[in-house]
C-alpha atoms as a PDB file:
ATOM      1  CA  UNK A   1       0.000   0.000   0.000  1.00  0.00           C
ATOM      2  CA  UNK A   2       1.189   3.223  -0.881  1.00  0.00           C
ATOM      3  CA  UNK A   3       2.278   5.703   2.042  1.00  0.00           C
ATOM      4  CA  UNK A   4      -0.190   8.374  -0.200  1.00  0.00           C
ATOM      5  CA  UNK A   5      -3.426   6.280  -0.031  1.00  0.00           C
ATOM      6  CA  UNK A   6      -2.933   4.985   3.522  1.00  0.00           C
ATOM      7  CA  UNK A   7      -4.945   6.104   6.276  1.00  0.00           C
ATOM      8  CA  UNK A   8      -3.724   9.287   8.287  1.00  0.00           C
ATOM      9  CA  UNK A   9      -4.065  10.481  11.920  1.00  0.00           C
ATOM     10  CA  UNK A  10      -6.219  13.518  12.211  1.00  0.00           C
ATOM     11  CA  UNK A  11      -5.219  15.468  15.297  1.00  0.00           C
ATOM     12  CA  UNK A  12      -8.185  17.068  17.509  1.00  0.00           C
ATOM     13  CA  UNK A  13      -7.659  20.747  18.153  1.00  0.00           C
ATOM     14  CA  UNK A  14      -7.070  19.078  22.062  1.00  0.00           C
ATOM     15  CA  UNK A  15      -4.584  17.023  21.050  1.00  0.00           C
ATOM     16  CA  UNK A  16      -2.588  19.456  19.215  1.00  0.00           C
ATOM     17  CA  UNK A  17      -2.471  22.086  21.791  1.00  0.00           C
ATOM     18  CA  UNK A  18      -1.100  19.027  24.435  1.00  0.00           C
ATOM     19  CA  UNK A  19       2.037  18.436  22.191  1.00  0.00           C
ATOM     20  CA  UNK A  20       2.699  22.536  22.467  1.00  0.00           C
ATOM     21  CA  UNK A  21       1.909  22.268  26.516  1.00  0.00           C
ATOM     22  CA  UNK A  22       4.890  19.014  25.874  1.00  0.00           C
ATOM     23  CA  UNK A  23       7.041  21.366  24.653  1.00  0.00           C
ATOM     24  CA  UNK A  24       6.894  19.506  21.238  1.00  0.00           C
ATOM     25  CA  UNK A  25       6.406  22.636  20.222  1.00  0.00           C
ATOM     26  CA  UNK A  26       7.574  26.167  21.249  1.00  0.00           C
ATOM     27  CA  UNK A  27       6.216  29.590  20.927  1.00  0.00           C
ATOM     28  CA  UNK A  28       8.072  30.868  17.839  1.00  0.00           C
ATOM     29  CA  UNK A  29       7.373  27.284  15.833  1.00  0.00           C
ATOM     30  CA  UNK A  30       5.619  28.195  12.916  1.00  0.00           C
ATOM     31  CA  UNK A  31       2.612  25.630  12.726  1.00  0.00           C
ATOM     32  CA  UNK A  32      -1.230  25.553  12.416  1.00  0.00           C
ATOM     33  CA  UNK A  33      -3.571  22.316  13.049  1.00  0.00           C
ATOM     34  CA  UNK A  34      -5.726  22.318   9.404  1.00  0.00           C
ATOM     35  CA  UNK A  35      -8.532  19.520   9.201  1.00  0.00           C
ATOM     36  CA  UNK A  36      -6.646  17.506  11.500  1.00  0.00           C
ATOM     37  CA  UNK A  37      -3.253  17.954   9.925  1.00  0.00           C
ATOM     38  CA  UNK A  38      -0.226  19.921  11.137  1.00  0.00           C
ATOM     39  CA  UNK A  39       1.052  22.493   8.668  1.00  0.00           C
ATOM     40  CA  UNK A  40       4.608  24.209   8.687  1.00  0.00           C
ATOM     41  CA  UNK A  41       4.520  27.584   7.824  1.00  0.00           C
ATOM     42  CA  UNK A  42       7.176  28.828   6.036  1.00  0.00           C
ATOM     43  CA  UNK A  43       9.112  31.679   7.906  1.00  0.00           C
ATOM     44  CA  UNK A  44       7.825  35.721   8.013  1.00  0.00           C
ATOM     45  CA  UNK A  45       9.061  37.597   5.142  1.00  0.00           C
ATOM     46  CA  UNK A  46      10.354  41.212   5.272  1.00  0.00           C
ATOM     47  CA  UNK A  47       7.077  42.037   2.753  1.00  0.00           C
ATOM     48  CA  UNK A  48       4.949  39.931   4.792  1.00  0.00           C
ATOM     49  CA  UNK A  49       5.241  41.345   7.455  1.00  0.00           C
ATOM     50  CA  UNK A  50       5.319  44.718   7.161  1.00  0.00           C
ATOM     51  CA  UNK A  51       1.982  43.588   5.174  1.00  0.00           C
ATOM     52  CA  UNK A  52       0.604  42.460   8.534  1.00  0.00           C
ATOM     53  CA  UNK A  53       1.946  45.581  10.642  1.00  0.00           C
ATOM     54  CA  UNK A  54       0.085  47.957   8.101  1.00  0.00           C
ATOM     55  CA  UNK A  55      -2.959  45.780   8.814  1.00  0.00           C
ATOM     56  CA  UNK A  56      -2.652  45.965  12.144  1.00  0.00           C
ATOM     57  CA  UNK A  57      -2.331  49.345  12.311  1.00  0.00           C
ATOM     58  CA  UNK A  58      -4.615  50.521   9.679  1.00  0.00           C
ATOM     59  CA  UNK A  59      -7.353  48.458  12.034  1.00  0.00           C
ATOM     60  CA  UNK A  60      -6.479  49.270  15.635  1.00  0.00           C
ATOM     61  CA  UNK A  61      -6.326  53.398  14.533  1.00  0.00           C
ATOM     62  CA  UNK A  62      -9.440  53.450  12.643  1.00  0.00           C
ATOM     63  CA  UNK A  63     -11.794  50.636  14.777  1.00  0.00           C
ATOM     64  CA  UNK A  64     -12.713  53.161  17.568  1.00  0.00           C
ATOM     65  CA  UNK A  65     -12.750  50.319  20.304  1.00  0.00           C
ATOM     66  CA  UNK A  66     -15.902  47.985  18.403  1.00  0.00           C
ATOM     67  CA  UNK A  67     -13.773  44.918  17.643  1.00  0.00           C
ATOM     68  CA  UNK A  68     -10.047  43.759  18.667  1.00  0.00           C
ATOM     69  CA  UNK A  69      -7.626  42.932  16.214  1.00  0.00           C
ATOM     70  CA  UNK A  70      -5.736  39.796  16.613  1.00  0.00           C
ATOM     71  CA  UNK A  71      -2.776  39.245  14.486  1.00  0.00           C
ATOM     72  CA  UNK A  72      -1.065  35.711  14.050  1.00  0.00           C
ATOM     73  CA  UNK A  73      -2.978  33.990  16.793  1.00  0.00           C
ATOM     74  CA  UNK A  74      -5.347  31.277  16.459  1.00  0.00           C
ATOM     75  CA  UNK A  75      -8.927  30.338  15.871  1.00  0.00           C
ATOM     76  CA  UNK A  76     -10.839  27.185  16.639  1.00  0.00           C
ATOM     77  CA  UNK A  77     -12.892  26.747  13.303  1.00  0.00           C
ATOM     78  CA  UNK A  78     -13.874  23.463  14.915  1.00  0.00           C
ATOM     79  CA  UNK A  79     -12.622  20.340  16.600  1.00  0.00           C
ATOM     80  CA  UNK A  80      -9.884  19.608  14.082  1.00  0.00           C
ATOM     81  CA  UNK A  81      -8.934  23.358  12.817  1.00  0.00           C
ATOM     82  CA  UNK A  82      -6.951  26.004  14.685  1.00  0.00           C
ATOM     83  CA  UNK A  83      -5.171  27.887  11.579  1.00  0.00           C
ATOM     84  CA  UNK A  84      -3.298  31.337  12.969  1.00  0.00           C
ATOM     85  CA  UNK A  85      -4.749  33.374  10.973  1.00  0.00           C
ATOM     86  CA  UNK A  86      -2.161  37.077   9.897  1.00  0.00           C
ATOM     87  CA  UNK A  87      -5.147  39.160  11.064  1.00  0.00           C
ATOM     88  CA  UNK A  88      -8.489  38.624  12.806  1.00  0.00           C
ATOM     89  CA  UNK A  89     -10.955  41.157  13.771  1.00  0.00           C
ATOM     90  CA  UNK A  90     -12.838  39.724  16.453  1.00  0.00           C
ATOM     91  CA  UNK A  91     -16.338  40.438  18.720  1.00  0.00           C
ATOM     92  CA  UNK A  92     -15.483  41.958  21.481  1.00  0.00           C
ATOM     93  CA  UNK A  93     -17.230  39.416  23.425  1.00  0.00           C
ATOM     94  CA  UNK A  94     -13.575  37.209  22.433  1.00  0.00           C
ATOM     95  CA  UNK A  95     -12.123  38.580  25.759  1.00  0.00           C
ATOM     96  CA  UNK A  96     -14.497  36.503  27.698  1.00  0.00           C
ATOM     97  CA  UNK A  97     -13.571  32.981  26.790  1.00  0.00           C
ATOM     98  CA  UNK A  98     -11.735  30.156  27.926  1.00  0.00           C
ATOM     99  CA  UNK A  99     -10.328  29.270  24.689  1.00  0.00           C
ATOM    100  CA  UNK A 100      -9.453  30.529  21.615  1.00  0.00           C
ATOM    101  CA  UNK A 101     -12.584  32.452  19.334  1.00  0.00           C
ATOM    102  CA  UNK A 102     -14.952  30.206  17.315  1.00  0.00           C
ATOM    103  CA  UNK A 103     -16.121  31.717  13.756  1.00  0.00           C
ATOM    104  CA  UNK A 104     -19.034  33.010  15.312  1.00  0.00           C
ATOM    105  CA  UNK A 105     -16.965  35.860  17.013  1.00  0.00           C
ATOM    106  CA  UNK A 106     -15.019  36.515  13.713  1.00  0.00           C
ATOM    107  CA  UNK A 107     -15.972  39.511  11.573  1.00  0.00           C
ATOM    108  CA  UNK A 108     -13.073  39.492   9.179  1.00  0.00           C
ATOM    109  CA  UNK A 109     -10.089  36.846   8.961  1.00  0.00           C
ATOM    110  CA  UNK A 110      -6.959  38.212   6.738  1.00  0.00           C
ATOM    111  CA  UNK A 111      -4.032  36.048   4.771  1.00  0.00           C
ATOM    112  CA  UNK A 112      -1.587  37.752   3.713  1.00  0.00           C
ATOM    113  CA  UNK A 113       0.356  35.597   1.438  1.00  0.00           C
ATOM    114  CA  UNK A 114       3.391  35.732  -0.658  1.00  0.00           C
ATOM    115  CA  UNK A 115       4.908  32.351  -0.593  1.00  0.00           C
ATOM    116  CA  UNK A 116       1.702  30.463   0.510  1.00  0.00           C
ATOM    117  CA  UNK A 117      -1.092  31.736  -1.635  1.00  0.00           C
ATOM    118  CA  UNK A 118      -1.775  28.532  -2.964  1.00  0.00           C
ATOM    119  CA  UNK A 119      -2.328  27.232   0.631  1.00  0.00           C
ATOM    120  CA  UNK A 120      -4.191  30.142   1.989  1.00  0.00           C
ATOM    121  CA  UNK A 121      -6.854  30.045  -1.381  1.00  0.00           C
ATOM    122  CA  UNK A 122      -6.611  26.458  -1.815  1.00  0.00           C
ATOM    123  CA  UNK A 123      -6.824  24.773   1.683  1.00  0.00           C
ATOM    124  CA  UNK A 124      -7.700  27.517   4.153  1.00  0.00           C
ATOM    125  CA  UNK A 125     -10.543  29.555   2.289  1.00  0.00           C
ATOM    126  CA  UNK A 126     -12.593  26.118   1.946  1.00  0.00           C
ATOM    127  CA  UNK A 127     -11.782  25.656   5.915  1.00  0.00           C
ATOM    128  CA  UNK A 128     -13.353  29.154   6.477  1.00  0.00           C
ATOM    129  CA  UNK A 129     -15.824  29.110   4.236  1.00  0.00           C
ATOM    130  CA  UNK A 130     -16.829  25.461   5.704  1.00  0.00           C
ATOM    131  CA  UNK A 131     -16.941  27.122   8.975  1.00  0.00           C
ATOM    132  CA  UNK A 132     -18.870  30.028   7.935  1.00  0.00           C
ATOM    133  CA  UNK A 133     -16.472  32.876   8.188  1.00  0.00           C
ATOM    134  CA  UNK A 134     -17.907  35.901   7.014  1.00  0.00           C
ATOM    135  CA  UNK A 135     -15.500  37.394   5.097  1.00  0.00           C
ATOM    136  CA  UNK A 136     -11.894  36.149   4.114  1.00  0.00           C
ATOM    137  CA  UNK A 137      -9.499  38.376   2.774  1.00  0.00           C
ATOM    138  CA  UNK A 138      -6.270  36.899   1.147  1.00  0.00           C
ATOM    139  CA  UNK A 139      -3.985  40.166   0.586  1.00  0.00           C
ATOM    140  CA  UNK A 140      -1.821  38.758  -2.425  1.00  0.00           C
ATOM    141  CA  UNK A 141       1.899  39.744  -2.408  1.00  0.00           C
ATOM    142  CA  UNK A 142       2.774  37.933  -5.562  1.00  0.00           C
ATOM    143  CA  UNK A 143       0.349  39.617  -7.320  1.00  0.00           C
ATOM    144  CA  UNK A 144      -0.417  42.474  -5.392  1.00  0.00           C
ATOM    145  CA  UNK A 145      -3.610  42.446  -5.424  1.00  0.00           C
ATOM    146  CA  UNK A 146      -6.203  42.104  -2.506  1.00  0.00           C
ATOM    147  CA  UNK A 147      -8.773  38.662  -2.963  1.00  0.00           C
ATOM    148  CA  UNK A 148     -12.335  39.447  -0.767  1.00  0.00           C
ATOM    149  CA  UNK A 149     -14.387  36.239  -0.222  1.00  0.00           C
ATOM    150  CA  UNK A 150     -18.014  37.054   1.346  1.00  0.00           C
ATOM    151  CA  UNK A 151     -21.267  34.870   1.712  1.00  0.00           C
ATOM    152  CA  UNK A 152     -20.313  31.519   3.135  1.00  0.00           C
ATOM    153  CA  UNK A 153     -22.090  28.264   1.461  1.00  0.00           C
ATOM    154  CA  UNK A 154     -20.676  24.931   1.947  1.00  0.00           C
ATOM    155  CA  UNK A 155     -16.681  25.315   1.277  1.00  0.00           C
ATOM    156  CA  UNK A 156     -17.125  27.911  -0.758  1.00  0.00           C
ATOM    157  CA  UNK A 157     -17.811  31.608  -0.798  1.00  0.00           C
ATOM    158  CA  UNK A 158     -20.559  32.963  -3.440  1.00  0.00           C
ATOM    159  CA  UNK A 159     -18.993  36.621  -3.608  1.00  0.00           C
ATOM    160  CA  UNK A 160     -15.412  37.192  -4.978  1.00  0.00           C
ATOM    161  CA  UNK A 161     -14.006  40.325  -5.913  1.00  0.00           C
ATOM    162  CA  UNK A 162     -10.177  41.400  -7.007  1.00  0.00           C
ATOM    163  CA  UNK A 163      -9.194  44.841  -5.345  1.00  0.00           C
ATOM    164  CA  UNK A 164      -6.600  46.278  -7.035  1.00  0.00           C
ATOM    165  CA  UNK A 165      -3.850  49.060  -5.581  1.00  0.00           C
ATOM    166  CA  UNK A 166      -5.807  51.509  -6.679  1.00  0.00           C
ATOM    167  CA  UNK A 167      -9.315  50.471  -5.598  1.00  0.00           C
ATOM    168  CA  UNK A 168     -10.520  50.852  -2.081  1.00  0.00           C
ATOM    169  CA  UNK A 169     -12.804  48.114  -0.005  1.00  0.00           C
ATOM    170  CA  UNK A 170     -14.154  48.112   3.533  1.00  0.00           C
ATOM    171  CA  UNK A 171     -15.258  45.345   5.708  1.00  0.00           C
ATOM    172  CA  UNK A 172     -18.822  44.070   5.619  1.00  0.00           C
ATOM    173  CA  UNK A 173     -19.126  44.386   9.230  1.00  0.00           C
ATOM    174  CA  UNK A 174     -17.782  48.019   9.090  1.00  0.00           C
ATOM    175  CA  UNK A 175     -18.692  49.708   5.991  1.00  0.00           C
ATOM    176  CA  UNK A 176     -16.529  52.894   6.774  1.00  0.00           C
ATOM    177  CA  UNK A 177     -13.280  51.320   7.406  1.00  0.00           C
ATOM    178  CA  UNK A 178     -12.978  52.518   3.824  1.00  0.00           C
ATOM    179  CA  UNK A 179      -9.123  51.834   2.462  1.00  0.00           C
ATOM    180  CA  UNK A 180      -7.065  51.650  -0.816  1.00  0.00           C
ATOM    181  CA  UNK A 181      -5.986  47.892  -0.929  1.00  0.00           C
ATOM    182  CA  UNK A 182      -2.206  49.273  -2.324  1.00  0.00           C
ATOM    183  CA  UNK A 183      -2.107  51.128   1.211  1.00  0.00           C
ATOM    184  CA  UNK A 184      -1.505  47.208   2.657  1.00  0.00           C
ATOM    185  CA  UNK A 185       1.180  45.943   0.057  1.00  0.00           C
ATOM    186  CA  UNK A 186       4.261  46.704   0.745  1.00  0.00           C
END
């Protein structure tokens, strides 16, 4: 039998926060629990991140207090998905729990990709989408260009849109967080 059709193990989000509390992993390890599997990230770019601290920034300035912004930490999407996502913006509400936020305290969940954009569109957005995210925004360093996924059915989302440099975009969940999508890319 052939190590690619075998049967895998699919870690619980449980399980996979045990090995960190091992010390299997550490803080600064660069992995994610996906439908049960553990991903490596690849390391933080110069682009990437400076992609993330405009974000960041951009949010926490203009958000007047209604939602936190949580960059790089995780998200239960459910028991066998805690990706870490570059940028959350998150219910208030999110202070109050013992664990990590479920999609149902998530207003807006931003990739910002340069090396993984195949990852982030091809295995993440399904996850979200799946898990009813309401909006997923992939902010596209190879191509520079910002991806918006809205409307949640099944693994997919019904509304895409391509923001270009030059084009602005808000959050559905805050429709005057108006910004130019080139004011995030580095």
């Amino acid at each position: 039998m052939s190590v690619l059709h075998a049967p895998t193990y699919r870690w619980t989000v449980r399980e996979f926060e045990k090995l960190g509390e091992a010390g299997i992993f550490h803080e600064g390890d660069r992995v994610e629990l996906l439908d049960g599997q553990i991903v490596v990230k690849e390391p933080i770019g110069y682009r990437h991140a400076q992609a993330v601290n405009r974000l960041s920034n951009f949010f926490a300035r203009r958000g007047g207090g209604r939602f936190h912004v949580s960059p790089q930490n995780p998200v239960n999407l459910d028991e066998r998905s805690q990706p870490q996502p570059d940028i959350c913006l998150l219910d208030l509400r999110a202070d109050d729990l013992p664990s990590h936020p479920s999609p149902d305290l998530i207003f807006l969940v931003i990739e910002v990709s340069d090396s993984s954009v195949r990852y982030d569109r091809e295995d993440k957005r399904p996850a979200y989408a799946r898990q009813g995210v309401r909006e997923f925004w992939l902010l596209n360093l190879e191509d520079n260009v910002l991806e918006v996924y809205r409307e949640p059915v099944g693994d997919t989302f019904t509304v895409e849109r391509i923001v270009h440099p030059e084009e602005t975009i808000a959050p559905l969940a805050f429709p005057d967080l108006v910004a130019k999508a080139g004011d995030f890319i580095p």
